[in-house]
PDB file of N, CA and C in Angstrom:
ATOM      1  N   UNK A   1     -17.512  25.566  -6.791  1.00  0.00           N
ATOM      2  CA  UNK A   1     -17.952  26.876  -7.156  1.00  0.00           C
ATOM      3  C   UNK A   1     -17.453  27.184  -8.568  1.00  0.00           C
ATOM      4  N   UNK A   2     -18.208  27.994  -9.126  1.00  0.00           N
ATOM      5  CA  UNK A   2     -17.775  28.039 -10.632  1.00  0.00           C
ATOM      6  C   UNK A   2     -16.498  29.060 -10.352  1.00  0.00           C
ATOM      7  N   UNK A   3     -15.959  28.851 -11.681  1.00  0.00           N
ATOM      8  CA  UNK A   3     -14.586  29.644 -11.859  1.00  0.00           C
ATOM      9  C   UNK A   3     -15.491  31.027 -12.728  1.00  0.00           C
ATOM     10  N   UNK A   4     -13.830  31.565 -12.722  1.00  0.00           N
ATOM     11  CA  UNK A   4     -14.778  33.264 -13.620  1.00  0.00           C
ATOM     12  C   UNK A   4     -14.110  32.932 -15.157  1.00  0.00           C
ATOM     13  N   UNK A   5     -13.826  31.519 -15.733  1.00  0.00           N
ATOM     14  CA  UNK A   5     -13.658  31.821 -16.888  1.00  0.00           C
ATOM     15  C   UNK A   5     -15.213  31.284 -17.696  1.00  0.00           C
ATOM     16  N   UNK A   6     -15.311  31.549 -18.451  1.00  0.00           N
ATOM     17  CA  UNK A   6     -16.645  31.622 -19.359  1.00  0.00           C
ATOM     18  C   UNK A   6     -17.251  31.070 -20.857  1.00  0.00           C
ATOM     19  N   UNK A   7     -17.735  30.634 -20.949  1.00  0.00           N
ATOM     20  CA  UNK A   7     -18.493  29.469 -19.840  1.00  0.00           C
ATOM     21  C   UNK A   7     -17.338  28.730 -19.055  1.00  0.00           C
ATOM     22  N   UNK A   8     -17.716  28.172 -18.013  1.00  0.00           N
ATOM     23  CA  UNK A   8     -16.996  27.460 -16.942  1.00  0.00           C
ATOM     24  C   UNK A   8     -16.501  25.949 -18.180  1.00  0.00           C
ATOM     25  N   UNK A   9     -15.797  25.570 -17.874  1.00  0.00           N
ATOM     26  CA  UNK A   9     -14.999  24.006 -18.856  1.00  0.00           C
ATOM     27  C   UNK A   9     -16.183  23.068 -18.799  1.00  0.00           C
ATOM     28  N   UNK A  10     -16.295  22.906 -17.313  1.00  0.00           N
ATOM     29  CA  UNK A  10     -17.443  21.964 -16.777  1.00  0.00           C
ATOM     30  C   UNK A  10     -18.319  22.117 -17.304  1.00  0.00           C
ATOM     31  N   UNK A  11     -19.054  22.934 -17.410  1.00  0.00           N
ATOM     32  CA  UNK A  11     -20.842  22.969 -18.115  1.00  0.00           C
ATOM     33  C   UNK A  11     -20.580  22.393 -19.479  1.00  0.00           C
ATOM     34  N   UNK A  12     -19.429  22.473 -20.549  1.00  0.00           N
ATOM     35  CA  UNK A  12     -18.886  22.384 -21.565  1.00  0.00           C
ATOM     36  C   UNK A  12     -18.841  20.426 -21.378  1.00  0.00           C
ATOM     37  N   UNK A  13     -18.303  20.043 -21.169  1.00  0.00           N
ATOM     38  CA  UNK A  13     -17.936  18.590 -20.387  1.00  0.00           C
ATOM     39  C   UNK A  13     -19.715  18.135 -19.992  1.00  0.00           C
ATOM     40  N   UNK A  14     -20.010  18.597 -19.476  1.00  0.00           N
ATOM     41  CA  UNK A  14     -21.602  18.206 -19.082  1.00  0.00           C
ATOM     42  C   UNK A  14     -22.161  18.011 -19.987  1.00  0.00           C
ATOM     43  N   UNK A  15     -22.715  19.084 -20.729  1.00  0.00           N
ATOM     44  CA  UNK A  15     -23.526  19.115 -22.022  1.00  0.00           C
ATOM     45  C   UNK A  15     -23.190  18.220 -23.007  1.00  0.00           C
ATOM     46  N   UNK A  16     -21.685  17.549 -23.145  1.00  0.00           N
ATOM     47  CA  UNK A  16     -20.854  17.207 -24.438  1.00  0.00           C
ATOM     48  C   UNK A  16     -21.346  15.694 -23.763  1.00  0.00           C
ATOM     49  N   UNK A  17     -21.647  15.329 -22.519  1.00  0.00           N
ATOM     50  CA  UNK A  17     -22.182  13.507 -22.104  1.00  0.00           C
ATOM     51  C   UNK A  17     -23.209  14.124 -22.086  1.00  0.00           C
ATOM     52  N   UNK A  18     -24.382  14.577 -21.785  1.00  0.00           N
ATOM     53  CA  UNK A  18     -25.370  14.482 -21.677  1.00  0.00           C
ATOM     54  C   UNK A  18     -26.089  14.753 -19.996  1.00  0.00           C
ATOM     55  N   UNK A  19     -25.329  15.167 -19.299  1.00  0.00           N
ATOM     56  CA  UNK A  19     -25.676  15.658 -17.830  1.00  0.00           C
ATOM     57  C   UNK A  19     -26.319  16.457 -17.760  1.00  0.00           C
ATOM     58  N   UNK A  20     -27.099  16.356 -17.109  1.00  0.00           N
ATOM     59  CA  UNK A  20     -27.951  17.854 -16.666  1.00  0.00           C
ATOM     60  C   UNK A  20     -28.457  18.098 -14.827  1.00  0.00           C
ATOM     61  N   UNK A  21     -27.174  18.092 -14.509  1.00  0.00           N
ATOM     62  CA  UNK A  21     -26.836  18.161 -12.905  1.00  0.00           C
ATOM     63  C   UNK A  21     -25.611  19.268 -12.504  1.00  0.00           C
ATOM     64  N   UNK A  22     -26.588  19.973 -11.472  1.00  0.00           N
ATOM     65  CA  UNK A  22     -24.958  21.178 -11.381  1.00  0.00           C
ATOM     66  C   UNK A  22     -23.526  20.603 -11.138  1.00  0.00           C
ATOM     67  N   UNK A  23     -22.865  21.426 -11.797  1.00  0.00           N
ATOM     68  CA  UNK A  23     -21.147  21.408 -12.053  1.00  0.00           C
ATOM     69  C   UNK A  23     -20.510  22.391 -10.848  1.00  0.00           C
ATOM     70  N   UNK A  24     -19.221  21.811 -10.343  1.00  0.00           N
ATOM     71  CA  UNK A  24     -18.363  22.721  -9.833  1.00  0.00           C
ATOM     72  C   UNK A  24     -16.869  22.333 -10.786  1.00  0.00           C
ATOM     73  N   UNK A  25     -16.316  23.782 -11.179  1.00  0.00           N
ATOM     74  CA  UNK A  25     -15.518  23.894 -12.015  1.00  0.00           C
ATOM     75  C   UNK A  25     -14.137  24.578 -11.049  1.00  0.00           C
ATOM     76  N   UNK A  26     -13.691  23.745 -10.332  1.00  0.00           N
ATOM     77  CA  UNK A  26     -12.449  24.626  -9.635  1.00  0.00           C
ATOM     78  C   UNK A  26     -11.243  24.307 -10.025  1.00  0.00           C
ATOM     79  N   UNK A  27     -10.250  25.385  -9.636  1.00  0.00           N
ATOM     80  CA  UNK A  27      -9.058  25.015 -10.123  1.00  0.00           C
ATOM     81  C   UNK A  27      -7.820  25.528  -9.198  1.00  0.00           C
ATOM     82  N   UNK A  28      -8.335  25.176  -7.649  1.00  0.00           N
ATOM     83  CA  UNK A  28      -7.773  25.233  -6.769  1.00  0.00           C
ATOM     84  C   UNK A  28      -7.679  23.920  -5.869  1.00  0.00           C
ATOM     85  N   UNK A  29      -7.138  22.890  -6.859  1.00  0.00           N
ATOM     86  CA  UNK A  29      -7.695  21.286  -6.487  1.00  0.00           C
ATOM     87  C   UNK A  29      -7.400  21.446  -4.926  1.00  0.00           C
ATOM     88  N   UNK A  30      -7.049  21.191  -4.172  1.00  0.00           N
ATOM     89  CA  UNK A  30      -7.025  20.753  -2.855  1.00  0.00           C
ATOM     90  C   UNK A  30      -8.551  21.217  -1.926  1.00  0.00           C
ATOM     91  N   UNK A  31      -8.685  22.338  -1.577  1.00  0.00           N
ATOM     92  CA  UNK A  31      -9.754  23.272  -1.111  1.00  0.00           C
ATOM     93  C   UNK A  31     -10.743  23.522  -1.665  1.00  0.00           C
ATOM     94  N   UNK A  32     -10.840  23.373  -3.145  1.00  0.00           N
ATOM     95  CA  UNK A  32     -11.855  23.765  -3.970  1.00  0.00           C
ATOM     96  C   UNK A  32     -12.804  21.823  -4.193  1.00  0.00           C
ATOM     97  N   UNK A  33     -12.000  21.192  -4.031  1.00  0.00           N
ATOM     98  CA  UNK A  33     -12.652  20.425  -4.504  1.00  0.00           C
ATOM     99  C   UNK A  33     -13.165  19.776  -3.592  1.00  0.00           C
ATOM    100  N   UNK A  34     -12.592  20.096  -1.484  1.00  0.00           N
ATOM    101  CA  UNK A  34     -13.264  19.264  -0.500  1.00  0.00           C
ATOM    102  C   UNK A  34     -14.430  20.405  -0.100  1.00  0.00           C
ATOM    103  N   UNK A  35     -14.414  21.701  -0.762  1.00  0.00           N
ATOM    104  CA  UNK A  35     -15.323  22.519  -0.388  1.00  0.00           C
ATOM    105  C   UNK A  35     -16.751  21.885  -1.616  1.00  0.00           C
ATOM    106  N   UNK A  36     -16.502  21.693  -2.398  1.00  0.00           N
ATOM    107  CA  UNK A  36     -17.041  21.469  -3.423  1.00  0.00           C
ATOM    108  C   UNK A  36     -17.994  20.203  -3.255  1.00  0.00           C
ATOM    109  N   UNK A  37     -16.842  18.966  -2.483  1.00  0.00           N
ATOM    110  CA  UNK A  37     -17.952  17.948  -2.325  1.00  0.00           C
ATOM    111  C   UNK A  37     -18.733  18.089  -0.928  1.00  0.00           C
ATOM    112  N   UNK A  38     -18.627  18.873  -0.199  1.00  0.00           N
ATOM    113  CA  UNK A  38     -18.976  18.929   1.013  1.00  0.00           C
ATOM    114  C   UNK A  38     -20.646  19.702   0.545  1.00  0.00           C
ATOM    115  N   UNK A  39     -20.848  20.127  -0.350  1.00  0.00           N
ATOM    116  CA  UNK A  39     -22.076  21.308  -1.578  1.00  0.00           C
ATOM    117  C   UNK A  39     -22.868  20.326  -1.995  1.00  0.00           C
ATOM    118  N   UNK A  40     -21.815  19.024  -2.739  1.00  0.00           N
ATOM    119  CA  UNK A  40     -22.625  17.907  -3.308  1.00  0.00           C
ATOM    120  C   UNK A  40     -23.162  17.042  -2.716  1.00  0.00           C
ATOM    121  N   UNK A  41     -22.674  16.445  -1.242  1.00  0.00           N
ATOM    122  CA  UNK A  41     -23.193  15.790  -0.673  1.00  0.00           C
ATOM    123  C   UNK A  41     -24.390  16.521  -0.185  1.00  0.00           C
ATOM    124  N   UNK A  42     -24.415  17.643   0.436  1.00  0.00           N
ATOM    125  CA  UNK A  42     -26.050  18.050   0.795  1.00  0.00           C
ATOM    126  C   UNK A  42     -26.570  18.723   0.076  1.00  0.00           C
ATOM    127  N   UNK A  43     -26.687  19.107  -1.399  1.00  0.00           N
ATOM    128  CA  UNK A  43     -27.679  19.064  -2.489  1.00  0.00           C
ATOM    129  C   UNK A  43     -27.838  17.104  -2.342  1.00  0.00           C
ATOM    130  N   UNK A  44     -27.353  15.986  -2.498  1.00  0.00           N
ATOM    131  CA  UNK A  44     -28.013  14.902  -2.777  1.00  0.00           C
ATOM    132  C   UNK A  44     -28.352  14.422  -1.616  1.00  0.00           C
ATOM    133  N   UNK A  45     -28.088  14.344  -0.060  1.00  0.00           N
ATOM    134  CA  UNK A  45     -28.337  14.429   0.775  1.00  0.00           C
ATOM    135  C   UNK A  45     -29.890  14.676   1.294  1.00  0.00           C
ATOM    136  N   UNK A  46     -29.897  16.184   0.756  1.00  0.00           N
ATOM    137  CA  UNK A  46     -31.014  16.827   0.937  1.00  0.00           C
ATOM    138  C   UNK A  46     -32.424  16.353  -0.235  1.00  0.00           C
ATOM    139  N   UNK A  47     -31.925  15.646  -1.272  1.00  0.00           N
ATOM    140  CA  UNK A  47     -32.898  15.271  -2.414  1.00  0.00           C
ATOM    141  C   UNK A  47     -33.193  16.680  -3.167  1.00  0.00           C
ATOM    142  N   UNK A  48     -32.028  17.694  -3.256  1.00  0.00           N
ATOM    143  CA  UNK A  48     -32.293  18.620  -4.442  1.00  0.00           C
ATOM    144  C   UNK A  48     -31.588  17.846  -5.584  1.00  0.00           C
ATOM    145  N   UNK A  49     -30.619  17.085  -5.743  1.00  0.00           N
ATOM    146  CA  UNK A  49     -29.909  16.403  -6.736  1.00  0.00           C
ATOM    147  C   UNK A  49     -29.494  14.899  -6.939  1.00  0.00           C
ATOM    148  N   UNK A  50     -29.975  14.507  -7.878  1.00  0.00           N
ATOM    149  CA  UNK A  50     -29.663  12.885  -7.856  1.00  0.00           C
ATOM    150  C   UNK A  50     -27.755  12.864  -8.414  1.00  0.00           C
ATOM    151  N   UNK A  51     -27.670  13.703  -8.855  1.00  0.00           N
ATOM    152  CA  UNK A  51     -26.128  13.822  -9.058  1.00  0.00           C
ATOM    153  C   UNK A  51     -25.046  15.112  -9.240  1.00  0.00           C
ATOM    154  N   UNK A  52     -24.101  15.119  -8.782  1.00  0.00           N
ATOM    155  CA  UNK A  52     -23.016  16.109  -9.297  1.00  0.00           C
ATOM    156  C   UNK A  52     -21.807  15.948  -9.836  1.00  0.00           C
ATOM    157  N   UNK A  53     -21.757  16.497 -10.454  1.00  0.00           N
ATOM    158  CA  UNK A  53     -20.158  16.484 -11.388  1.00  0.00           C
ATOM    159  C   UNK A  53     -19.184  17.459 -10.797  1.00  0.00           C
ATOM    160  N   UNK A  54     -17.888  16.858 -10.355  1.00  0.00           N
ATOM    161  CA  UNK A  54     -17.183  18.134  -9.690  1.00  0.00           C
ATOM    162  C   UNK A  54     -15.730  17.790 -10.321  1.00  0.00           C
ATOM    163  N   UNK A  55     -15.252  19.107 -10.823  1.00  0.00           N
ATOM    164  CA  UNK A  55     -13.535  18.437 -11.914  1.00  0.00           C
ATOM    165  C   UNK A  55     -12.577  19.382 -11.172  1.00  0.00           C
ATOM    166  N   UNK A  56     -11.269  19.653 -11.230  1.00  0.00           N
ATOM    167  CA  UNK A  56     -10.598  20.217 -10.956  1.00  0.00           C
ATOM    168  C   UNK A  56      -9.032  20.017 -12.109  1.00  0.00           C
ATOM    169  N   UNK A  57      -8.381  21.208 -11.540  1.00  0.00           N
ATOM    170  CA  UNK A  57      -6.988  20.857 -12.268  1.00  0.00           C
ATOM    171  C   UNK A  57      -6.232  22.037 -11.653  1.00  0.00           C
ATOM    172  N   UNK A  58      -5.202  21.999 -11.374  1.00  0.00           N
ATOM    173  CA  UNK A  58      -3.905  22.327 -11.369  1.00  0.00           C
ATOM    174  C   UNK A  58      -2.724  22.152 -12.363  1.00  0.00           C
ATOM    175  N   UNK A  59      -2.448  23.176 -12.782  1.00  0.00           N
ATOM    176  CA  UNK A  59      -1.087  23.679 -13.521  1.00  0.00           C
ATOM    177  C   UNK A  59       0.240  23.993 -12.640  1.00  0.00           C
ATOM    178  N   UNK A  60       0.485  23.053 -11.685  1.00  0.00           N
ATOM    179  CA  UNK A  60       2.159  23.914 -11.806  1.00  0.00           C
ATOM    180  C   UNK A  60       3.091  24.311 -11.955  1.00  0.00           C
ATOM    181  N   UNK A  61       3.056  23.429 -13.532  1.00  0.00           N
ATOM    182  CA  UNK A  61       3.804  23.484 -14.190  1.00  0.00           C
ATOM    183  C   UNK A  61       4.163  25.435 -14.320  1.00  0.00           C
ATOM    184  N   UNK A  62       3.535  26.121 -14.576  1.00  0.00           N
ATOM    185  CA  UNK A  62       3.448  27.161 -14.513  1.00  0.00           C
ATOM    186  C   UNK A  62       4.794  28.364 -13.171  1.00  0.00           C
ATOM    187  N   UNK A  63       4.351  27.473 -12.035  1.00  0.00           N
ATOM    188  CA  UNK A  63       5.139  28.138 -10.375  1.00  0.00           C
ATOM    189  C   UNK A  63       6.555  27.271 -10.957  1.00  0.00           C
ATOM    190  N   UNK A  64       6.786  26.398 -11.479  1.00  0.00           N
ATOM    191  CA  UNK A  64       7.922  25.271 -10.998  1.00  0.00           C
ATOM    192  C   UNK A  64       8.815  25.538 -11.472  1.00  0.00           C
ATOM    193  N   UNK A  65       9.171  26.526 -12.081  1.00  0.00           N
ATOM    194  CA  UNK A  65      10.265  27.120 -13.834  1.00  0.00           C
ATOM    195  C   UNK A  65      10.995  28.134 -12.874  1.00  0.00           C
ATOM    196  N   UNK A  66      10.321  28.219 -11.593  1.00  0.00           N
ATOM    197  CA  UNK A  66      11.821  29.226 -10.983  1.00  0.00           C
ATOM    198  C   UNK A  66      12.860  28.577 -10.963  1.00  0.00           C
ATOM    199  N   UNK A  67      13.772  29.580 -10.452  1.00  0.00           N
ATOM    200  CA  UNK A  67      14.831  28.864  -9.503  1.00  0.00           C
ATOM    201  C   UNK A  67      14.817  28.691  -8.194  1.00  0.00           C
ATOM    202  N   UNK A  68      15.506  28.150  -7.740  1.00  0.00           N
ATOM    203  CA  UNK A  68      15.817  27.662  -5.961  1.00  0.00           C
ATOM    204  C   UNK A  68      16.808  28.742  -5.438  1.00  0.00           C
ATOM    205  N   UNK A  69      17.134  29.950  -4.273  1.00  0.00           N
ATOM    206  CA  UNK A  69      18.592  29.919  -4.165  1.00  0.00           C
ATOM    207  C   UNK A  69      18.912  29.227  -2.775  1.00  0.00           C
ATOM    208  N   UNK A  70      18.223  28.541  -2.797  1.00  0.00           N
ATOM    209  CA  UNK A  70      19.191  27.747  -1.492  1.00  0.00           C
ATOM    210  C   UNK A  70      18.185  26.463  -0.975  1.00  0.00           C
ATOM    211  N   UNK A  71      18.970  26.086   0.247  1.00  0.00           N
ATOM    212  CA  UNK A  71      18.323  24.981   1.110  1.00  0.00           C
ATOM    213  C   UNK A  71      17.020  25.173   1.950  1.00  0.00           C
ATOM    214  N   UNK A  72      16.792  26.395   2.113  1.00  0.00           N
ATOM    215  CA  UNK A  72      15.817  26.941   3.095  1.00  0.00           C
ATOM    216  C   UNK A  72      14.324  27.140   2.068  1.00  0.00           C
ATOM    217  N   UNK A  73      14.716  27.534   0.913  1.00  0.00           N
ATOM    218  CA  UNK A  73      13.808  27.928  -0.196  1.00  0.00           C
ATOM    219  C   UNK A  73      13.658  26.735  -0.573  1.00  0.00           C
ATOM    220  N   UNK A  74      14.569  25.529  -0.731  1.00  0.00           N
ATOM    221  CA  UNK A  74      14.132  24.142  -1.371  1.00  0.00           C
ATOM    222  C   UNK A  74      13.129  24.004  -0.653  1.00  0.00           C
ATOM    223  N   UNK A  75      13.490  23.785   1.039  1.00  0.00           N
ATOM    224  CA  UNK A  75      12.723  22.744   1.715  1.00  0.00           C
ATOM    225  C   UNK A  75      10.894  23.535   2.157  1.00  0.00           C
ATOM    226  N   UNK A  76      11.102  24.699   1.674  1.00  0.00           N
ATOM    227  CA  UNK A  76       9.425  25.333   1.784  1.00  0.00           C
ATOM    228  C   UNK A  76       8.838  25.272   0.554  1.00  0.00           C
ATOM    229  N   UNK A  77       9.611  24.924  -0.615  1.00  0.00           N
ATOM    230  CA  UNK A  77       8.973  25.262  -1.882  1.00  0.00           C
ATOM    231  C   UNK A  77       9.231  23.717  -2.255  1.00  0.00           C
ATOM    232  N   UNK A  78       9.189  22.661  -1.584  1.00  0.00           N
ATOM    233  CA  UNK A  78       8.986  21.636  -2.289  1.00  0.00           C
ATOM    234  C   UNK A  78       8.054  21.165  -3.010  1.00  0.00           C
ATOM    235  N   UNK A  79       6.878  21.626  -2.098  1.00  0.00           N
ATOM    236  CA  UNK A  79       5.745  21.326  -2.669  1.00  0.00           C
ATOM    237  C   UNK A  79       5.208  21.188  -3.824  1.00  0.00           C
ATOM    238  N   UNK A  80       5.883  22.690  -4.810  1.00  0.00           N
ATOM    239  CA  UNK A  80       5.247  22.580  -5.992  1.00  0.00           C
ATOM    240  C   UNK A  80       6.245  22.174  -7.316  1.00  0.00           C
ATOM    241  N   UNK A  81       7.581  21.558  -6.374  1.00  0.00           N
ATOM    242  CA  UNK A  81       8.351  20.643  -7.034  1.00  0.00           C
ATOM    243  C   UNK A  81       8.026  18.917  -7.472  1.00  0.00           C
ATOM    244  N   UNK A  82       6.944  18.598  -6.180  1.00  0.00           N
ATOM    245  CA  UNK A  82       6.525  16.900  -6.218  1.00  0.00           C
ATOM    246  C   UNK A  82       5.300  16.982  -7.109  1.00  0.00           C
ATOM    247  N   UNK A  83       4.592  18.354  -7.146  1.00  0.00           N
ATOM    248  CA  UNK A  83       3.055  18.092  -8.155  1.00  0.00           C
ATOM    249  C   UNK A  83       3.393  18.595  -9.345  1.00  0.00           C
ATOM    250  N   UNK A  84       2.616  17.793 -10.344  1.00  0.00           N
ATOM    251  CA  UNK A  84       2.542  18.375 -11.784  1.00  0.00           C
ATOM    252  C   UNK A  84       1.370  18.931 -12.365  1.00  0.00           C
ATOM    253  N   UNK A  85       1.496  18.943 -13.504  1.00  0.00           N
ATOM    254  CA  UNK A  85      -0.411  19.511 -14.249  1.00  0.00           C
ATOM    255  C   UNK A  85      -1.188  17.925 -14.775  1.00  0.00           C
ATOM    256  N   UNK A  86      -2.176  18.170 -13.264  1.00  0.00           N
ATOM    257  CA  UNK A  86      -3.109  17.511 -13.688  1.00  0.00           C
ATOM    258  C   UNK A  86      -4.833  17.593 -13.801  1.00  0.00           C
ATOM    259  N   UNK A  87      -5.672  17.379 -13.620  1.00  0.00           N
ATOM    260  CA  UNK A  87      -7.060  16.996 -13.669  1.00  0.00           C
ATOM    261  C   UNK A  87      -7.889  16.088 -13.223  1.00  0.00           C
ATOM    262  N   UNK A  88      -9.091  16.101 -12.669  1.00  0.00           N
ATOM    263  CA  UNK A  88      -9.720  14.718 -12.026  1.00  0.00           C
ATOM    264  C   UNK A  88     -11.091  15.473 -11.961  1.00  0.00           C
ATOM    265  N   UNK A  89     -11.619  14.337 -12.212  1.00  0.00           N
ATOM    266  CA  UNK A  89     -13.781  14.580 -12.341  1.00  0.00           C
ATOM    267  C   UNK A  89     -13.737  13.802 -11.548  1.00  0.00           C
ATOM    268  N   UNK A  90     -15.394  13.671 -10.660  1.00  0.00           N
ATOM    269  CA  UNK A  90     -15.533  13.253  -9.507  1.00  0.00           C
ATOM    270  C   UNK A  90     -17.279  13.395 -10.293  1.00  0.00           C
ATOM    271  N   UNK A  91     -18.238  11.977 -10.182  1.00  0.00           N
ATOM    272  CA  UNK A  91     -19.354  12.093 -10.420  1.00  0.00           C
ATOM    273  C   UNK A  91     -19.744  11.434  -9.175  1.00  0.00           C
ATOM    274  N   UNK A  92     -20.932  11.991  -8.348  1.00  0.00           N
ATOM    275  CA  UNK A  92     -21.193  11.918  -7.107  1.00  0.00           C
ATOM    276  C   UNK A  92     -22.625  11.410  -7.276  1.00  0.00           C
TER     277      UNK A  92
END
């Protein structure tokens, strides 16, 4: 699903290779991007699309700059201690 920034990155990325197949631009990688291909498979599925482009990224770098105060807060907030800022395209 497109994001609300404007133009979306993706359409930007599309146009710059030469694609002309809908984009999903999320940036809620986990959920956004199995919701996303689950869209692409039945647009190509269905024969509305011979292809889709789907990217994502996460920053957590952003959440990770707190502090901890304890053992209880480590072990629920690990999560966004093991991921970093990254990105990934997916052409379907």
């Amino acid at each position: 699903m497109p994001t609300s920034k404007s133009p979306p990155t993706l359409t930007i990325v599309a146009a710059k290779t030469g694609l002309s197949c809908p984009v999903f631009d999320v940036s809620n990688a986990c959920d956004s991007v199995l919701n996303a291909l689950e869209v692409a498979h039945a647009l190509i599925r269905r024969g509305r699309c011979d292809r889709v482009l789907v990217a994502c990224g996460e920053t957590l770098s952003r959440v990770s700059r707190r502090s901890l105060t304890g053992h209880d807060e480590l072990r629920t907030g690990l999560g966004f201690l093991t991921g970093g800022d990254m990105g990934a395209a997916l052409l379907l």
